[in-house]
C-alpha atoms as a PDB file:
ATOM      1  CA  UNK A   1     165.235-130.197-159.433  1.00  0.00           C
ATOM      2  CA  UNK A   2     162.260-131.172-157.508  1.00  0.00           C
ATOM      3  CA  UNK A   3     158.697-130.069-158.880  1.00  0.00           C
ATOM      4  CA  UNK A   4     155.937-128.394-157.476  1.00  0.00           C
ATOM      5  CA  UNK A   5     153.038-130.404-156.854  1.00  0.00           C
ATOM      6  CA  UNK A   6     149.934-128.444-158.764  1.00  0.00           C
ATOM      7  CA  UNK A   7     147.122-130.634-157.310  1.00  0.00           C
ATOM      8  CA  UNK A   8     143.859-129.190-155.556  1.00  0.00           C
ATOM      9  CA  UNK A   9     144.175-126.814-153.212  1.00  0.00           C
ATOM     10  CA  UNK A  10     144.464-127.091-149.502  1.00  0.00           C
ATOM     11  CA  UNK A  11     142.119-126.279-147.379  1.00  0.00           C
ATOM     12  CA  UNK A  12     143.702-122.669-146.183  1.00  0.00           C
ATOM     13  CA  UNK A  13     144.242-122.166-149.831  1.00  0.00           C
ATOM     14  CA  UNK A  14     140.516-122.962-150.693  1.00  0.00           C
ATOM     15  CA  UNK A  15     139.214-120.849-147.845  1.00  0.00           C
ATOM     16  CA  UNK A  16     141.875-118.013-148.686  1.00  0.00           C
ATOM     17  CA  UNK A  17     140.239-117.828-152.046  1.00  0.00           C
ATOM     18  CA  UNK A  18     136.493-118.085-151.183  1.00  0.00           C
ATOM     19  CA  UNK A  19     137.028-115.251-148.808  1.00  0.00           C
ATOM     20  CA  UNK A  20     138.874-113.071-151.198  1.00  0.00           C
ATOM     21  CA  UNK A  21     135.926-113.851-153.946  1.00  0.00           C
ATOM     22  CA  UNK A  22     133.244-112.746-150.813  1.00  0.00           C
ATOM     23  CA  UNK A  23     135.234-109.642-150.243  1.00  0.00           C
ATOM     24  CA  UNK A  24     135.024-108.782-153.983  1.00  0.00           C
ATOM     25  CA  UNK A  25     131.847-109.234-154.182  1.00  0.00           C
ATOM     26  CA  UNK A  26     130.476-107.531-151.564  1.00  0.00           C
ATOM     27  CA  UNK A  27     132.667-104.623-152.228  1.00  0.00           C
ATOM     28  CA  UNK A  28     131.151-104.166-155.273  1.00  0.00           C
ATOM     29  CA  UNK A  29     127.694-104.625-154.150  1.00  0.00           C
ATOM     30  CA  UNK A  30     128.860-101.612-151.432  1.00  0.00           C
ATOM     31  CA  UNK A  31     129.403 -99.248-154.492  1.00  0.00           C
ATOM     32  CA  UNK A  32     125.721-100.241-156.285  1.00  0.00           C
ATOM     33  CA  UNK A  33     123.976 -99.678-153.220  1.00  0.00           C
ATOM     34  CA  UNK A  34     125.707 -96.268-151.847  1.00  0.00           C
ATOM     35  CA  UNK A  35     123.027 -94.318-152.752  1.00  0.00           C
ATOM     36  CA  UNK A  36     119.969 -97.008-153.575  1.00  0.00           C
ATOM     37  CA  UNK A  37     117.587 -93.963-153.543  1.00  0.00           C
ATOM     38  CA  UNK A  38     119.453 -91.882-156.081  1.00  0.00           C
ATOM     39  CA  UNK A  39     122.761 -89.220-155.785  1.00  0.00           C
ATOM     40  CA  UNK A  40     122.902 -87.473-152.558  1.00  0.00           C
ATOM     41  CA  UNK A  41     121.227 -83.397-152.594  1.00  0.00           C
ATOM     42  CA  UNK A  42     124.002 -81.412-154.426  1.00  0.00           C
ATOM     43  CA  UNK A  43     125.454 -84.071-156.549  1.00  0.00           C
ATOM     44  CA  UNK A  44     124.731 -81.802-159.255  1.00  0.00           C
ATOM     45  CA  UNK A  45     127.354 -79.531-158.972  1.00  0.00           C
ATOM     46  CA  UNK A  46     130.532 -80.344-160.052  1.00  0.00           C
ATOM     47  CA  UNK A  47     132.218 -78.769-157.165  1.00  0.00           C
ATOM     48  CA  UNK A  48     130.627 -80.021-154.411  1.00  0.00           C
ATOM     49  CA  UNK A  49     132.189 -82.144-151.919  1.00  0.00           C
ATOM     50  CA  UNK A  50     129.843 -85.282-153.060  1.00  0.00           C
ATOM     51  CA  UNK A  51     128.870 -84.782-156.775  1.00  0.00           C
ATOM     52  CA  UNK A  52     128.375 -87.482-159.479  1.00  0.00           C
ATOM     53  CA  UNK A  53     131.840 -87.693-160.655  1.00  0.00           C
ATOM     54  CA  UNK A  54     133.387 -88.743-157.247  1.00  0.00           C
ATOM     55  CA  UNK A  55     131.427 -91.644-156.914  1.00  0.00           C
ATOM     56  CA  UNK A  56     131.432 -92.612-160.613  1.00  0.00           C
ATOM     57  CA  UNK A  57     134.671 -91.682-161.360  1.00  0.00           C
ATOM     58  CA  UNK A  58     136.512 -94.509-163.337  1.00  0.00           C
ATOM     59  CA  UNK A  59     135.667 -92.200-166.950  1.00  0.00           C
ATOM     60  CA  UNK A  60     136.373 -88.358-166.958  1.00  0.00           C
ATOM     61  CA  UNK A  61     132.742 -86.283-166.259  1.00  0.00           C
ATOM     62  CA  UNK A  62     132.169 -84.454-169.672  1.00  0.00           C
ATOM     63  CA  UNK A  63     131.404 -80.640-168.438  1.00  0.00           C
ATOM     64  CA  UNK A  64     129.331 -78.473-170.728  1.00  0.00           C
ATOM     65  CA  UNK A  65     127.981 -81.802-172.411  1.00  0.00           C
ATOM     66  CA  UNK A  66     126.046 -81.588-175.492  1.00  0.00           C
ATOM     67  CA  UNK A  67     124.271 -84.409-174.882  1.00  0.00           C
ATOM     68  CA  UNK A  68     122.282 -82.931-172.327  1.00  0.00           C
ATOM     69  CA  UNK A  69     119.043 -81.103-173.153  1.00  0.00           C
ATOM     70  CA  UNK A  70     116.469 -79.168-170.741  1.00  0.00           C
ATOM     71  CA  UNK A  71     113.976 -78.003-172.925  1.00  0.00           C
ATOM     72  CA  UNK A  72     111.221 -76.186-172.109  1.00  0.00           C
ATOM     73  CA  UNK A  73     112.318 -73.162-170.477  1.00  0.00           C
ATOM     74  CA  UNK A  74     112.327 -69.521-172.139  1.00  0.00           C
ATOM     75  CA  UNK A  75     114.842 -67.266-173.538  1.00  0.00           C
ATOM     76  CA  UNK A  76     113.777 -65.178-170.269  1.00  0.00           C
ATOM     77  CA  UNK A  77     111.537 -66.385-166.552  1.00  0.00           C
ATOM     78  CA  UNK A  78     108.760 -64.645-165.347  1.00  0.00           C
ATOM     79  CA  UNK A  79     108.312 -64.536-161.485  1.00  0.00           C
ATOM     80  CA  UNK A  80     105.915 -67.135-160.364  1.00  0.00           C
ATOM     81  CA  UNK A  81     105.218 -68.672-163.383  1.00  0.00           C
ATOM     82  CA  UNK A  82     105.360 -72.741-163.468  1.00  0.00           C
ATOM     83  CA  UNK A  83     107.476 -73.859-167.205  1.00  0.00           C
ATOM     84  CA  UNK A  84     106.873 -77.837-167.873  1.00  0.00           C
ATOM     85  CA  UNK A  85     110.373 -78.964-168.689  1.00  0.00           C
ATOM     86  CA  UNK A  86     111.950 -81.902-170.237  1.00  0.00           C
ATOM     87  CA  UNK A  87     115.570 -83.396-169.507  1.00  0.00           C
ATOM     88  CA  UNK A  88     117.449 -85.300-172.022  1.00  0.00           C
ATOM     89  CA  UNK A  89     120.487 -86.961-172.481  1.00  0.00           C
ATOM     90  CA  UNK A  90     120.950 -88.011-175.832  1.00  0.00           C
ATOM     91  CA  UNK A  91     123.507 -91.262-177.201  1.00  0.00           C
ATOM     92  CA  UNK A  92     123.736 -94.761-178.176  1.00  0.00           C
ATOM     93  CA  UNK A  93     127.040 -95.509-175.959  1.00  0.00           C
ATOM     94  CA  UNK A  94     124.776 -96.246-172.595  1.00  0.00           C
ATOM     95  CA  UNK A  95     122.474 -98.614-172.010  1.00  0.00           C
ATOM     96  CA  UNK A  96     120.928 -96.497-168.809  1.00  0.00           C
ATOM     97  CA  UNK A  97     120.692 -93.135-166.984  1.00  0.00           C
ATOM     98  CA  UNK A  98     120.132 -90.766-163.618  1.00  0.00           C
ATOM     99  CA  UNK A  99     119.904 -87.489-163.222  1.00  0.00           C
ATOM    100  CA  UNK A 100     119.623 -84.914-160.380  1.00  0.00           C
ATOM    101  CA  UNK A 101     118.813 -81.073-161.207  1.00  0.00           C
ATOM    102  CA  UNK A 102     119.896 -78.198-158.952  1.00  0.00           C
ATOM    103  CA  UNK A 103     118.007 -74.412-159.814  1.00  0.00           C
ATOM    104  CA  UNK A 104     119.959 -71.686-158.427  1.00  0.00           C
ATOM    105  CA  UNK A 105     120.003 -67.972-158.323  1.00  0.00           C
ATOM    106  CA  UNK A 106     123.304 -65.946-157.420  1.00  0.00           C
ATOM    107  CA  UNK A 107     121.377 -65.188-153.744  1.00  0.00           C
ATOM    108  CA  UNK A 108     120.677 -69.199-153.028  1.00  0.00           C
ATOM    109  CA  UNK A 109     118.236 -71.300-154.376  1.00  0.00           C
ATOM    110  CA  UNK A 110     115.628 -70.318-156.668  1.00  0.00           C
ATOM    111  CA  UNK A 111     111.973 -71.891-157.200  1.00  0.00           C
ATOM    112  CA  UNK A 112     110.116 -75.265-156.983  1.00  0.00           C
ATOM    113  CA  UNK A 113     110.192 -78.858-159.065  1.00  0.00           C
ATOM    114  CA  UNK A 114     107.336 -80.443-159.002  1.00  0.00           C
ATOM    115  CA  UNK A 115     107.473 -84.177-160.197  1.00  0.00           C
ATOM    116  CA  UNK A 116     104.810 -84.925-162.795  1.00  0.00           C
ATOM    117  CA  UNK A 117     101.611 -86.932-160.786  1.00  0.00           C
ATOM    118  CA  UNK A 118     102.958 -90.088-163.294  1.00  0.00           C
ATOM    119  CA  UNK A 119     106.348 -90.147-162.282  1.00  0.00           C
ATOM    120  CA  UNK A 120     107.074 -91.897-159.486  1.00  0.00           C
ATOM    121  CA  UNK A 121     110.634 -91.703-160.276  1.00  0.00           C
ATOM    122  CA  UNK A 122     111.445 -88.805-159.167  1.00  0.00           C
ATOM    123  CA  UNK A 123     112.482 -87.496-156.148  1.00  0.00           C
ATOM    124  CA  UNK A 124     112.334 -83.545-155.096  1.00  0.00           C
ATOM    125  CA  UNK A 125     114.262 -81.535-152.455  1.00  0.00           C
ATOM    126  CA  UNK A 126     113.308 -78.107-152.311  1.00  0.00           C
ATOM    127  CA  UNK A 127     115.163 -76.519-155.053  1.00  0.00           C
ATOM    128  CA  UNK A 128     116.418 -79.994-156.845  1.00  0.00           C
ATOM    129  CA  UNK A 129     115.164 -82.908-158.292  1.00  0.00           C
ATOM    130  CA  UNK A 130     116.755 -85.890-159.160  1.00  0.00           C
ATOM    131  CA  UNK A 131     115.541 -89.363-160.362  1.00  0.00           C
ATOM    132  CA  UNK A 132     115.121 -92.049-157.496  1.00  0.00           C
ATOM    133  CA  UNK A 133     116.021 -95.320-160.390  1.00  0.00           C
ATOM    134  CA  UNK A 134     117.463 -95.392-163.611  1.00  0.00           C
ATOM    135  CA  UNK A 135     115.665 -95.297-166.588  1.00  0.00           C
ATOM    136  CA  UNK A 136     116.736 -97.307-170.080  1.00  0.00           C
ATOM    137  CA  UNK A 137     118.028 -95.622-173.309  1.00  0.00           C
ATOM    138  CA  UNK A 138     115.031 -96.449-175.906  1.00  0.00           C
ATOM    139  CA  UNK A 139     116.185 -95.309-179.678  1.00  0.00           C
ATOM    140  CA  UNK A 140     119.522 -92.923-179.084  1.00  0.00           C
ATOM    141  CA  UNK A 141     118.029 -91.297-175.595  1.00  0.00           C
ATOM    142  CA  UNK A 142     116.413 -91.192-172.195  1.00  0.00           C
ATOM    143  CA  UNK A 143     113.946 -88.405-171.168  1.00  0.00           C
ATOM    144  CA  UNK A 144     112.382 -87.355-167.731  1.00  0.00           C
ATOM    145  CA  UNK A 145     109.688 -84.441-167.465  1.00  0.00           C
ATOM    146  CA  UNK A 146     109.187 -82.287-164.419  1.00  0.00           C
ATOM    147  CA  UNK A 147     107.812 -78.883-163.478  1.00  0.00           C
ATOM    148  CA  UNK A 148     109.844 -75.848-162.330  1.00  0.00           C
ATOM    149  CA  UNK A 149     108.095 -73.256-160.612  1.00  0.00           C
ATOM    150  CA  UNK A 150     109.730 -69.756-160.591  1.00  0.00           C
ATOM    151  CA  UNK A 151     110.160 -68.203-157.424  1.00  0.00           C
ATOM    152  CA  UNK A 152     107.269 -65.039-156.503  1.00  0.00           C
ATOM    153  CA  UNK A 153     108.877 -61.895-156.263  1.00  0.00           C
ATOM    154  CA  UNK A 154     112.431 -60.340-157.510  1.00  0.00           C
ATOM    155  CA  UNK A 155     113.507 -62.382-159.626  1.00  0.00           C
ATOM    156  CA  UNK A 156     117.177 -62.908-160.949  1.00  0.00           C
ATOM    157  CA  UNK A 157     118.471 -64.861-163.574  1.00  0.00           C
ATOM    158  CA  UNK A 158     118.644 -68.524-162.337  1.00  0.00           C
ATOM    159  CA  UNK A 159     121.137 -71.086-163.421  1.00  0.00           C
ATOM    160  CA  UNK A 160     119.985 -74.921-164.091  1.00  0.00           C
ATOM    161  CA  UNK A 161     122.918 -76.928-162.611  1.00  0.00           C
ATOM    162  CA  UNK A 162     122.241 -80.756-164.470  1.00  0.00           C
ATOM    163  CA  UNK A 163     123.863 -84.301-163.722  1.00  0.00           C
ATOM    164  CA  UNK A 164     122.823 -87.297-165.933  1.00  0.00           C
ATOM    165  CA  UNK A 165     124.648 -90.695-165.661  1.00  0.00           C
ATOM    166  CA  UNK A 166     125.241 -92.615-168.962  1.00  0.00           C
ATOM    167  CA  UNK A 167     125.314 -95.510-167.262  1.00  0.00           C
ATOM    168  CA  UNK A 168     126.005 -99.338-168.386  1.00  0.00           C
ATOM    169  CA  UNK A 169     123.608-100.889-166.201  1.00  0.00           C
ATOM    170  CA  UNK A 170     125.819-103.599-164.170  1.00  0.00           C
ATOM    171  CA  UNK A 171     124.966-101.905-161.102  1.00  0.00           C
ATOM    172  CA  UNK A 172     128.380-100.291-160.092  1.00  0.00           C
ATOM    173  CA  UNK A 173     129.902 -96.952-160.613  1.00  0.00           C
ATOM    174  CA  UNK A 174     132.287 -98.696-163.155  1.00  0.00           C
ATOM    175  CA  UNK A 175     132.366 -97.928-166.670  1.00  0.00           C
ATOM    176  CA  UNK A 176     130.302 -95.047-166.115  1.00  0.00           C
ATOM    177  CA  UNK A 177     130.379 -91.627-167.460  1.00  0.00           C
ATOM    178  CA  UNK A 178     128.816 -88.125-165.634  1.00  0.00           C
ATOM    179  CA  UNK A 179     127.757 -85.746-167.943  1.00  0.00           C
ATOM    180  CA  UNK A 180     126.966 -82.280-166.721  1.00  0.00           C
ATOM    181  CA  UNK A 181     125.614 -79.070-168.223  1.00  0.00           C
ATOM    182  CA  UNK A 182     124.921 -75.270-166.582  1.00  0.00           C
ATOM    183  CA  UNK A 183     121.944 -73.460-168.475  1.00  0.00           C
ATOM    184  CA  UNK A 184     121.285 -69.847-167.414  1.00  0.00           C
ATOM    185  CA  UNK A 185     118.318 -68.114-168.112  1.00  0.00           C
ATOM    186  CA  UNK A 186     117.853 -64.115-167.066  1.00  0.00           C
ATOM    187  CA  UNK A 187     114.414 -63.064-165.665  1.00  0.00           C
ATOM    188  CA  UNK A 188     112.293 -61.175-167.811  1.00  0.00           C
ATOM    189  CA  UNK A 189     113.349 -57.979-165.968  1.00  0.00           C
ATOM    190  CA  UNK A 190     116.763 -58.070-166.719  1.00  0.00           C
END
């Protein structure tokens, strides 16, 4: 029987490869980059058409996740009132995380984040926030603080929709895991 040659490759070989190799990379370098200035408005909740999970979707999302934290707020909200609040998500199996933050009442939207004047991190839509970069897991846990700003007027309970990445900081959606958590808190009135 005759044997195969295994010498270098040919030239439509070689070229086959390299552009295979280009097409890899760049693919992946598509995925880093799809949203360079953080998760599009809404990625926050779970059910919408473009949350977290659908672009970083190679590990299951973990809803209700205990390792998110939003302290700061009160066992009930007073109209108008601004709380200082700080987002956690707590773990030693990420090296790196995001995070967006939707506040909603059951009529629409509900209050104001203001990004802290030493933040620059942070980027704020109306009635979300999210972080614009990622930030690194130092000791077991990455924290972000922001203010919320209750709406003036009725106000109903509002739920906290919250997103955080635990990311492994290779600049893809791979390997990734989506945490999210919903926090309601009733108005003082109710």
């Amino acid at each position: 029987m005759p044997t195969q040659s295994v010498g270098p490759l040919s030239k439509r070989q070689s070229n086959g490869a390299a552009t295979l190799a280009l097409l890899a990379a760049s693919c992946s370098a598509t995925l880093a980059l799809a949203y360079p200035e953080g998760a599009p408005w809404g990625a926050a909740d779970p059910g919408a058409s473009e949350h977290c999970a659908s672009c970083h979707w190679e590990r299951d999302a973990v809803e209700q996740s205990e390792m998110i934290a939003l302290r700061g707020l009160p066992a009930a909200l007073t109209a108008g009132e601004q709380y200082n609040l700080q987002l956690m998500l707590e773990g030693t199996t990420f090296e790196v995380s995001g995070f967006q933050v939707i506040a909603l009442m059951d009529h629409g939207t509900a209050g104001t984040f203001v990004p802290r004047d030493d933040d620059a991190e942070t980027s704020v839509h109306g009635t979300a926030i999210r972080s614009t970069g990622v930030r690194a897991n130092e000791d077991g846990s990455v924290r972000w603080q922001f203010d919320w700003r209750a709406p003036i007027g009725k106000l109903e309970r509002v739920t906290f929709l919250i997103a955080a990445s635990a990311a492994n900081n290779d600049q893809s959606p791979f390997g990734d895991q989506i945490h999210y958590r919903e926090i309601t808190v009733p108005a003082a009135s109710d």
